[in-house]
PDB file of N, CA and C in Angstrom:
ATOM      1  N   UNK A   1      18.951   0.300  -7.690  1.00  0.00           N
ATOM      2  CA  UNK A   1      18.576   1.706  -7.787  1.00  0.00           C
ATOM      3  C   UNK A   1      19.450   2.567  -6.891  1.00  0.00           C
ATOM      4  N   UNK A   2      19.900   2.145  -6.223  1.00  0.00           N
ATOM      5  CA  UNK A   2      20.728   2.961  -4.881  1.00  0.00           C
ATOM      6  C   UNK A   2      21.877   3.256  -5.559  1.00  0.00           C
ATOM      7  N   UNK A   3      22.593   2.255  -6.271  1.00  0.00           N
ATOM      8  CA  UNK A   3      23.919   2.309  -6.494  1.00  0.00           C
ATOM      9  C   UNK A   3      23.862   3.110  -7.957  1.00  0.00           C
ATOM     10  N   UNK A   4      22.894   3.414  -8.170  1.00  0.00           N
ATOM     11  CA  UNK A   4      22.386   4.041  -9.612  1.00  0.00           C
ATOM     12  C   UNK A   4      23.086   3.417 -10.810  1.00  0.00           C
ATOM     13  N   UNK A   5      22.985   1.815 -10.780  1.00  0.00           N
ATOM     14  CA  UNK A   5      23.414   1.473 -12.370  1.00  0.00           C
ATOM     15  C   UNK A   5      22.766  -0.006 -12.756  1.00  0.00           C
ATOM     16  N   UNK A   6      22.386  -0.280 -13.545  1.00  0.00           N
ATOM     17  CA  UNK A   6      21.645  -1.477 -13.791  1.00  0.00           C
ATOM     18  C   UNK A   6      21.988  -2.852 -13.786  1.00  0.00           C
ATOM     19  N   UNK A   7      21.755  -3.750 -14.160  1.00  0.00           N
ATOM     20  CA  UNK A   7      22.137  -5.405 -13.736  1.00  0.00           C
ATOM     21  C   UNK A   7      22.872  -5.445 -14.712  1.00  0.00           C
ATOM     22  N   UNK A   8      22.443  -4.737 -16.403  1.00  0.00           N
ATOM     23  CA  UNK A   8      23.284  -4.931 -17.293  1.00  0.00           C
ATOM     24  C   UNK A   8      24.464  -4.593 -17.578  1.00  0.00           C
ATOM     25  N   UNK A   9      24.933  -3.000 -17.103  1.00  0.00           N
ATOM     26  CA  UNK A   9      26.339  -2.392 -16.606  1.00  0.00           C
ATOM     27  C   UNK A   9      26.910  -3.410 -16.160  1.00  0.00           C
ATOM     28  N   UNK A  10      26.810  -4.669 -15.405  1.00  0.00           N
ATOM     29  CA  UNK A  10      27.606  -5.096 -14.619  1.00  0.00           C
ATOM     30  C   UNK A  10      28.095  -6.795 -15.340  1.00  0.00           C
ATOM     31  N   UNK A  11      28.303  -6.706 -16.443  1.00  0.00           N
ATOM     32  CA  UNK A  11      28.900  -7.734 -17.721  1.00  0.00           C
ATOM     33  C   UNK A  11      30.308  -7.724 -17.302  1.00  0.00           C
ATOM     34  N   UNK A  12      30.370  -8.558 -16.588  1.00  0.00           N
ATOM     35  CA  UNK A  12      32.096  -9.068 -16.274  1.00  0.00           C
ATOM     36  C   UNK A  12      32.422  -9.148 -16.986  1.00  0.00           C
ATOM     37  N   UNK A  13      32.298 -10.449 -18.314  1.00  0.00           N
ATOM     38  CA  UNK A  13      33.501 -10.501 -19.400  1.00  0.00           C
ATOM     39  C   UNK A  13      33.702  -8.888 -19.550  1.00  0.00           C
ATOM     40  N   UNK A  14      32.779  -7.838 -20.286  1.00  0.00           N
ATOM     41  CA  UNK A  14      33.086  -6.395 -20.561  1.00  0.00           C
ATOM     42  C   UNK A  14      34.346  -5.826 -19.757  1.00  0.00           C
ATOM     43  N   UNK A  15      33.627  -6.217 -18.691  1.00  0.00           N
ATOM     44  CA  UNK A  15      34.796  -5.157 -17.512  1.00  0.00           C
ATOM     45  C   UNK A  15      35.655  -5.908 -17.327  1.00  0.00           C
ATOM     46  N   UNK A  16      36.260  -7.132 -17.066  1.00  0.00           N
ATOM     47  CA  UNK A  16      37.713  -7.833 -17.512  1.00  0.00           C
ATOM     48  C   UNK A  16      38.616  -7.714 -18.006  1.00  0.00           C
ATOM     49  N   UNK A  17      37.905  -6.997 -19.506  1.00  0.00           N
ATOM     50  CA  UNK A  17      38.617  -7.245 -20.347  1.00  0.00           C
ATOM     51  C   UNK A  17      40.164  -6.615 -20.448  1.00  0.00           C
ATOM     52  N   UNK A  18      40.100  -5.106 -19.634  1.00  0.00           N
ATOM     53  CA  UNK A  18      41.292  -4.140 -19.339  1.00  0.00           C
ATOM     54  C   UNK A  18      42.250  -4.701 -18.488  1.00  0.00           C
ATOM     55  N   UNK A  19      41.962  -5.824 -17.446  1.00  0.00           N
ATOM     56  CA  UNK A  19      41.830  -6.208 -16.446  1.00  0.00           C
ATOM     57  C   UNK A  19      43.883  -6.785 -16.823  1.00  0.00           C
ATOM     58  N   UNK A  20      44.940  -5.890 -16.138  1.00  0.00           N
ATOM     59  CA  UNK A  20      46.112  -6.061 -15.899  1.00  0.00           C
ATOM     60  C   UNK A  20      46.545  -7.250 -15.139  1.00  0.00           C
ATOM     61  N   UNK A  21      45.572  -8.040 -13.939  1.00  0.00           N
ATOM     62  CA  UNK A  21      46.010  -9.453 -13.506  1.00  0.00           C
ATOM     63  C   UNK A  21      45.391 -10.192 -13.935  1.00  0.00           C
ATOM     64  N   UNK A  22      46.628 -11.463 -13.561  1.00  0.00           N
ATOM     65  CA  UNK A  22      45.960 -12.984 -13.286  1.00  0.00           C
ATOM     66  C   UNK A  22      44.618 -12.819 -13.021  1.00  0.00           C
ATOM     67  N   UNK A  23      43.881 -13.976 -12.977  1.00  0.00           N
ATOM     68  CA  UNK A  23      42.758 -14.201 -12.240  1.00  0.00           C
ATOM     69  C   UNK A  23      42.498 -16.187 -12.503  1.00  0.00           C
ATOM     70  N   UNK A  24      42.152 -16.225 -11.281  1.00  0.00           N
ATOM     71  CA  UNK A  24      41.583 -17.966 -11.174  1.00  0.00           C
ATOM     72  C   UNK A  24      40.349 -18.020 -11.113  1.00  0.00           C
ATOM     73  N   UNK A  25      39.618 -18.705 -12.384  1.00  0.00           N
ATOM     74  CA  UNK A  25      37.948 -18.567 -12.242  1.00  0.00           C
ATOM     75  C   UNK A  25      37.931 -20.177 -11.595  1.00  0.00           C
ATOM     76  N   UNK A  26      37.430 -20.445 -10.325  1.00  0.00           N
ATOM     77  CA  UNK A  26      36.844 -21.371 -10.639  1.00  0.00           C
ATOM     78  C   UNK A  26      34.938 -21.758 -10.392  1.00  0.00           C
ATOM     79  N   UNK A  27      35.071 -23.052 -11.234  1.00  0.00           N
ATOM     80  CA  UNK A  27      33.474 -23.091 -11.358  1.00  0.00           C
ATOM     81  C   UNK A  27      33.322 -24.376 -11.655  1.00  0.00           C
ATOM     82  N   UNK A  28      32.109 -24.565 -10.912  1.00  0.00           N
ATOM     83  CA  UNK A  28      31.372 -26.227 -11.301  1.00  0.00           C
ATOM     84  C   UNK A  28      30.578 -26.515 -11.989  1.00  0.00           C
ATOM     85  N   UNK A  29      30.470 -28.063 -12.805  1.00  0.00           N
ATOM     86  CA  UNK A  29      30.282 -27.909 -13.497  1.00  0.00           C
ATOM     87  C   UNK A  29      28.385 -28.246 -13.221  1.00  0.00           C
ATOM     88  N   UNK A  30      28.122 -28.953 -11.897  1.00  0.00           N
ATOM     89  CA  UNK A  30      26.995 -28.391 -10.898  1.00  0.00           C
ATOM     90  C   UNK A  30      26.116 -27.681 -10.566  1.00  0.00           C
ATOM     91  N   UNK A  31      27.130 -26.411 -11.213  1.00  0.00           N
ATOM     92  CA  UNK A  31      26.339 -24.836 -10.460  1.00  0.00           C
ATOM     93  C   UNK A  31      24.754 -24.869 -10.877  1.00  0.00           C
ATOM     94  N   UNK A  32      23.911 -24.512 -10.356  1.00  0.00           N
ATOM     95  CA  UNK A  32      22.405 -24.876 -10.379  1.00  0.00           C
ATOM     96  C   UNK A  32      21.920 -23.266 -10.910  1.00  0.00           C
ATOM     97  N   UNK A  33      23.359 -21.957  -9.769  1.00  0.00           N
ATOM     98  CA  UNK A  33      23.038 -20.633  -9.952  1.00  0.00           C
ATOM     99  C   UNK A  33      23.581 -20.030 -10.908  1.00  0.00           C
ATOM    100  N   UNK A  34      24.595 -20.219 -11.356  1.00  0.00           N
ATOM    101  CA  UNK A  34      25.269 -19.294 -12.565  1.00  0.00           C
ATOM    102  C   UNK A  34      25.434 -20.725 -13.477  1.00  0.00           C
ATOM    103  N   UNK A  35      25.584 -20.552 -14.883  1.00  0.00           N
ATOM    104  CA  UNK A  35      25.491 -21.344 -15.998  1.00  0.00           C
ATOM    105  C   UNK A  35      27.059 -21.691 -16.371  1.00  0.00           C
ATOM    106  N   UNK A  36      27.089 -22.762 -16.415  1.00  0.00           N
ATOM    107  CA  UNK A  36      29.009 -22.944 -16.695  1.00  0.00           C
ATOM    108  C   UNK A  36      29.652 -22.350 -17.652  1.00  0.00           C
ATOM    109  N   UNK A  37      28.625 -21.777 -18.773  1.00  0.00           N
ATOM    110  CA  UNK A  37      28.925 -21.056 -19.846  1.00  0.00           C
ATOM    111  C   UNK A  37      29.688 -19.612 -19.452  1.00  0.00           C
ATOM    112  N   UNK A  38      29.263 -19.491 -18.602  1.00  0.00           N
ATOM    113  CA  UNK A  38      29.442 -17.937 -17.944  1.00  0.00           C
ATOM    114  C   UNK A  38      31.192 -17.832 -17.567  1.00  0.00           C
ATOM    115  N   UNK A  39      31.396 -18.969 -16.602  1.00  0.00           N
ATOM    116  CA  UNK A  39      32.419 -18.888 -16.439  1.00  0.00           C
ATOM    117  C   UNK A  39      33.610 -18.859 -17.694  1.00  0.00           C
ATOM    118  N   UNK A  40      32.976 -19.981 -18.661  1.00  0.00           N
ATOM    119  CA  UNK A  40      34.168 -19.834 -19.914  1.00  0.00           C
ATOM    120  C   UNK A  40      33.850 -18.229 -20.591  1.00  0.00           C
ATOM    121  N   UNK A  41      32.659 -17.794 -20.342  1.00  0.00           N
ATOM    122  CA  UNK A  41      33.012 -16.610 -21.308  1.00  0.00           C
ATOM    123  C   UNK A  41      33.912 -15.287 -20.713  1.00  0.00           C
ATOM    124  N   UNK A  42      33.503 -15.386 -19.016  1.00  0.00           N
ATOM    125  CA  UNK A  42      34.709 -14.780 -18.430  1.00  0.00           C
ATOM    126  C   UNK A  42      35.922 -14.621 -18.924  1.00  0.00           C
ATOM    127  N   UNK A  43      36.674 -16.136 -18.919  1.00  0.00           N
ATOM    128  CA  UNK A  43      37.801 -16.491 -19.214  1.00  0.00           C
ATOM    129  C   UNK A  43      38.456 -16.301 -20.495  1.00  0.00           C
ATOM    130  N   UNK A  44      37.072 -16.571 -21.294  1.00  0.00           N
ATOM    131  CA  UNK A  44      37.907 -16.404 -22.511  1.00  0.00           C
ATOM    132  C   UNK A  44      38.257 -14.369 -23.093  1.00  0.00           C
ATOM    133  N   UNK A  45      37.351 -14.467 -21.960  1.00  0.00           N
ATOM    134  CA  UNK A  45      37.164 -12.381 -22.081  1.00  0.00           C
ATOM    135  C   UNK A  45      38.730 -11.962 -21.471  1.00  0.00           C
ATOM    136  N   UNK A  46      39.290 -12.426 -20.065  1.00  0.00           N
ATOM    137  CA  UNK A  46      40.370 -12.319 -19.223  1.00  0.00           C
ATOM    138  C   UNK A  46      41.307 -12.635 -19.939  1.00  0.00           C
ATOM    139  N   UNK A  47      42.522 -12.150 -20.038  1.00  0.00           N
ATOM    140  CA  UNK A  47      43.706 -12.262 -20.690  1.00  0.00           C
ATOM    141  C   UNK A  47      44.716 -12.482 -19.539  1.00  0.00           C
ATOM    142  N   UNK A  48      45.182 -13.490 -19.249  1.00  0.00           N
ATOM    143  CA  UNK A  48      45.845 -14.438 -18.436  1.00  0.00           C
ATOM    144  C   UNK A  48      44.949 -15.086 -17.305  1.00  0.00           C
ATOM    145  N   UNK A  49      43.881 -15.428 -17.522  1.00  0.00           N
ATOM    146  CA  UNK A  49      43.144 -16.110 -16.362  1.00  0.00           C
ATOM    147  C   UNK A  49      43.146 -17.171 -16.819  1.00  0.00           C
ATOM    148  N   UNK A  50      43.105 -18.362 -15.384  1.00  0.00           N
ATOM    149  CA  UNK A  50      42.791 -19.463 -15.987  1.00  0.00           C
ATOM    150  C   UNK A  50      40.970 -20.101 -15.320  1.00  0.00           C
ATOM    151  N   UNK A  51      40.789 -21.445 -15.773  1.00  0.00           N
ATOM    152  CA  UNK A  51      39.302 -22.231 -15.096  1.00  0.00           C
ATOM    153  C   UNK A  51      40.128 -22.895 -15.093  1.00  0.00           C
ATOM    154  N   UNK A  52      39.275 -23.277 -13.896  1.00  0.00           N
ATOM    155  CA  UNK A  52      40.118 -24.548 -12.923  1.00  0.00           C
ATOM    156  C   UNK A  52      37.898 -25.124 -12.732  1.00  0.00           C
ATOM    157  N   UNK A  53      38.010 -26.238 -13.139  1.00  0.00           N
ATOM    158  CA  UNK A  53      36.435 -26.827 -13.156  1.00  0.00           C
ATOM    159  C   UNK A  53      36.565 -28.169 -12.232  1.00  0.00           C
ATOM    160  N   UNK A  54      35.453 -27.487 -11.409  1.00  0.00           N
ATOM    161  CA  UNK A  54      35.199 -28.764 -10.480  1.00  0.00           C
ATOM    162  C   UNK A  54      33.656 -29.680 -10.586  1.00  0.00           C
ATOM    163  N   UNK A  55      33.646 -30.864 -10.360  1.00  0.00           N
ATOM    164  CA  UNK A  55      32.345 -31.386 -10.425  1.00  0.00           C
ATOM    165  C   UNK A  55      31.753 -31.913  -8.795  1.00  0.00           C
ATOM    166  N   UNK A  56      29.895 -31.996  -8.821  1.00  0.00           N
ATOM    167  CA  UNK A  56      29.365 -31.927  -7.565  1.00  0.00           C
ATOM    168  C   UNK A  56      29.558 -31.189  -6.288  1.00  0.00           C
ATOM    169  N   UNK A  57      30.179 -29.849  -6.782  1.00  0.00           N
ATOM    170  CA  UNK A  57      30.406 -29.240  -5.620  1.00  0.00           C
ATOM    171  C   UNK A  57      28.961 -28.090  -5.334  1.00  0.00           C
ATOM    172  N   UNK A  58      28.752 -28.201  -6.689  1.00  0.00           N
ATOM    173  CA  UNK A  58      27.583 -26.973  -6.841  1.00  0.00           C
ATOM    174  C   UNK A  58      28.057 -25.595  -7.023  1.00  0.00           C
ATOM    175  N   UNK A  59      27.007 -24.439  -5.882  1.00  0.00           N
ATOM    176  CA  UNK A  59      27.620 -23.272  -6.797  1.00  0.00           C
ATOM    177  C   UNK A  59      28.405 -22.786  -4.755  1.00  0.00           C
ATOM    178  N   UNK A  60      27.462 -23.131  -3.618  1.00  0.00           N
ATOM    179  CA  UNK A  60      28.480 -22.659  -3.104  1.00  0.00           C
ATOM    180  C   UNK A  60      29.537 -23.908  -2.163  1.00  0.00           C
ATOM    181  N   UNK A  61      29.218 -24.646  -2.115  1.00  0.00           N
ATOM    182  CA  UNK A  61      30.104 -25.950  -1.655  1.00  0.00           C
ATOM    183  C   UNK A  61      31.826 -25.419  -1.848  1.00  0.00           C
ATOM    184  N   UNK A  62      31.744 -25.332  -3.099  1.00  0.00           N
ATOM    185  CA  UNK A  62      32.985 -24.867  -3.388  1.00  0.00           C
ATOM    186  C   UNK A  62      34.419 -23.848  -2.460  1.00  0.00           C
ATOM    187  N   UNK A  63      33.219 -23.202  -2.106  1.00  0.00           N
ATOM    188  CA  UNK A  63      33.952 -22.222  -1.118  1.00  0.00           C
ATOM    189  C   UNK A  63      34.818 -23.086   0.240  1.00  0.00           C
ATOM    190  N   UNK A  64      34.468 -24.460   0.269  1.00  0.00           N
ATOM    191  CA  UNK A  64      34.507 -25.004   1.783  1.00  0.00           C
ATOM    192  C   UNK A  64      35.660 -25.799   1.298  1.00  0.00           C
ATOM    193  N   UNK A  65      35.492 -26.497   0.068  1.00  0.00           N
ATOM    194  CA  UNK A  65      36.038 -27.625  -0.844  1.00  0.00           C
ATOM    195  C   UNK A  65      37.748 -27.571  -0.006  1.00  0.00           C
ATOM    196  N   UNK A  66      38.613 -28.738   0.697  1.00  0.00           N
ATOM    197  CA  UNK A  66      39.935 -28.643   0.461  1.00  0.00           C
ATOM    198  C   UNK A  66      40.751 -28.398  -0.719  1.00  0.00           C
ATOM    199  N   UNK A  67      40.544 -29.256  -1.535  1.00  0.00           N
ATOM    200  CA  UNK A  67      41.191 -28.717  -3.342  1.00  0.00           C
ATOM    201  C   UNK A  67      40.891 -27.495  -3.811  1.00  0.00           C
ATOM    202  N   UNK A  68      39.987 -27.127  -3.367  1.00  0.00           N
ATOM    203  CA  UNK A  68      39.583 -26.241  -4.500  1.00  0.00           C
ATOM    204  C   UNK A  68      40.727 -24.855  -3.489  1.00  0.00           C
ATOM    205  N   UNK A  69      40.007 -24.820  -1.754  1.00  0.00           N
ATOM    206  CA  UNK A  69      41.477 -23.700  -1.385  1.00  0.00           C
ATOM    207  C   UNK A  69      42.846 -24.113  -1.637  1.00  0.00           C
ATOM    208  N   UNK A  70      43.167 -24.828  -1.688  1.00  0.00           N
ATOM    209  CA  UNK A  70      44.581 -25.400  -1.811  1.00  0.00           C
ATOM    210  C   UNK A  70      45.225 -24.927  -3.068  1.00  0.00           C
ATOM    211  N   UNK A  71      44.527 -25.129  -4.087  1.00  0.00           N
ATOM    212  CA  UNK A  71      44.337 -24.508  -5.517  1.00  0.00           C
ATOM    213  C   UNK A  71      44.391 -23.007  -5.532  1.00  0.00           C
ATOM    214  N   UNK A  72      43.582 -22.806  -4.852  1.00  0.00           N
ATOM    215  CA  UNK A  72      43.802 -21.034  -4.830  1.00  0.00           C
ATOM    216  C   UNK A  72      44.888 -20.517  -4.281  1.00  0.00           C
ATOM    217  N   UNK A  73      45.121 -20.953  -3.161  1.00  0.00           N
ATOM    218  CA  UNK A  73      46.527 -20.806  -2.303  1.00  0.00           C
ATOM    219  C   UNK A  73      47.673 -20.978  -3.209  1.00  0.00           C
ATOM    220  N   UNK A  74      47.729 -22.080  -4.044  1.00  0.00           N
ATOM    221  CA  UNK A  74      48.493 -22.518  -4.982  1.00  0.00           C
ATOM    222  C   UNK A  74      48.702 -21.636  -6.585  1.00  0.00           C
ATOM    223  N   UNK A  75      47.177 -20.783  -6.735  1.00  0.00           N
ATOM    224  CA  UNK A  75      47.761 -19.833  -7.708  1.00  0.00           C
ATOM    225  C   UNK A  75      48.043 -18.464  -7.171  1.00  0.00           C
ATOM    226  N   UNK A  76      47.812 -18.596  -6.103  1.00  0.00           N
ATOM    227  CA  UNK A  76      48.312 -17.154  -4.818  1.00  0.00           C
ATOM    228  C   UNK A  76      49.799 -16.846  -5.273  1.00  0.00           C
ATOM    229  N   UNK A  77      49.708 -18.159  -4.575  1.00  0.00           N
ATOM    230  CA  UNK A  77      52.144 -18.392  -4.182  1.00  0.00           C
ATOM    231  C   UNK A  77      52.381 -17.896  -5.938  1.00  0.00           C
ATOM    232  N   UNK A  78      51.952 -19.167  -6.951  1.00  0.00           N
ATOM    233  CA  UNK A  78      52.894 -18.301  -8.021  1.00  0.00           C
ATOM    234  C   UNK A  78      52.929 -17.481  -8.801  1.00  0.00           C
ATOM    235  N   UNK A  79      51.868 -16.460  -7.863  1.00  0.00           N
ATOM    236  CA  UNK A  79      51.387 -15.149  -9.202  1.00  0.00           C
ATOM    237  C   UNK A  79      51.826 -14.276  -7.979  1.00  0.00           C
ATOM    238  N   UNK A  80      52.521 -14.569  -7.135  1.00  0.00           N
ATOM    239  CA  UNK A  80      53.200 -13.337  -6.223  1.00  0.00           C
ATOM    240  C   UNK A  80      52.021 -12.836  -5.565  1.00  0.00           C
ATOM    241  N   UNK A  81      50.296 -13.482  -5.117  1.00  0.00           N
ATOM    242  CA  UNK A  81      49.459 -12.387  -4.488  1.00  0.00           C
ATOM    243  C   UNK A  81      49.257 -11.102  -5.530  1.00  0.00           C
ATOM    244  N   UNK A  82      49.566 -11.022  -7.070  1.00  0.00           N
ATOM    245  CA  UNK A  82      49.234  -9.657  -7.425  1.00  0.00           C
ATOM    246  C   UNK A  82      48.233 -10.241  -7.783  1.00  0.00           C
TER     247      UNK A  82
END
């Protein structure tokens, strides 16, 4: 209510879709909080993103994961940080 716009306004694939960069979704296949479906529909909404899918990490493990930063770092370097 504060921010004056609803839960539904806020459909990532929707708003992606304009979306001029890269992007690295990643997601497990674990997640207990968001549905793995979600992430592919992101992706398939994003026009040059990729999924990168991890298993037993859950939904926030991930954040800590060595591979999984290394990976990010790794699509950092060859998308130039844009």
């Amino acid at each position: 209510r504060r921010l004056r716009i609803v839960w539904e306004d806020l459909h990532i694939p929707s708003l992606v879709r304009s979306l001029p960069a890269a992007a690295l979704v990643i997601h497990d296949r674990d997640d207990a909080d968001v549905p793995f479906a979600h992430a592919e529909e992101i992706v398939g909404a994003w026009a040059g993103s990729r999924l990168e899918i991890t298993t037993g990490l859950g939904h926030r493990a991930l954040l800590r994961d060595p591979a999984v930063i290394a990976r990010t770092v790794e699509f950092l370097r060859e998308d130039g940080g844009a």
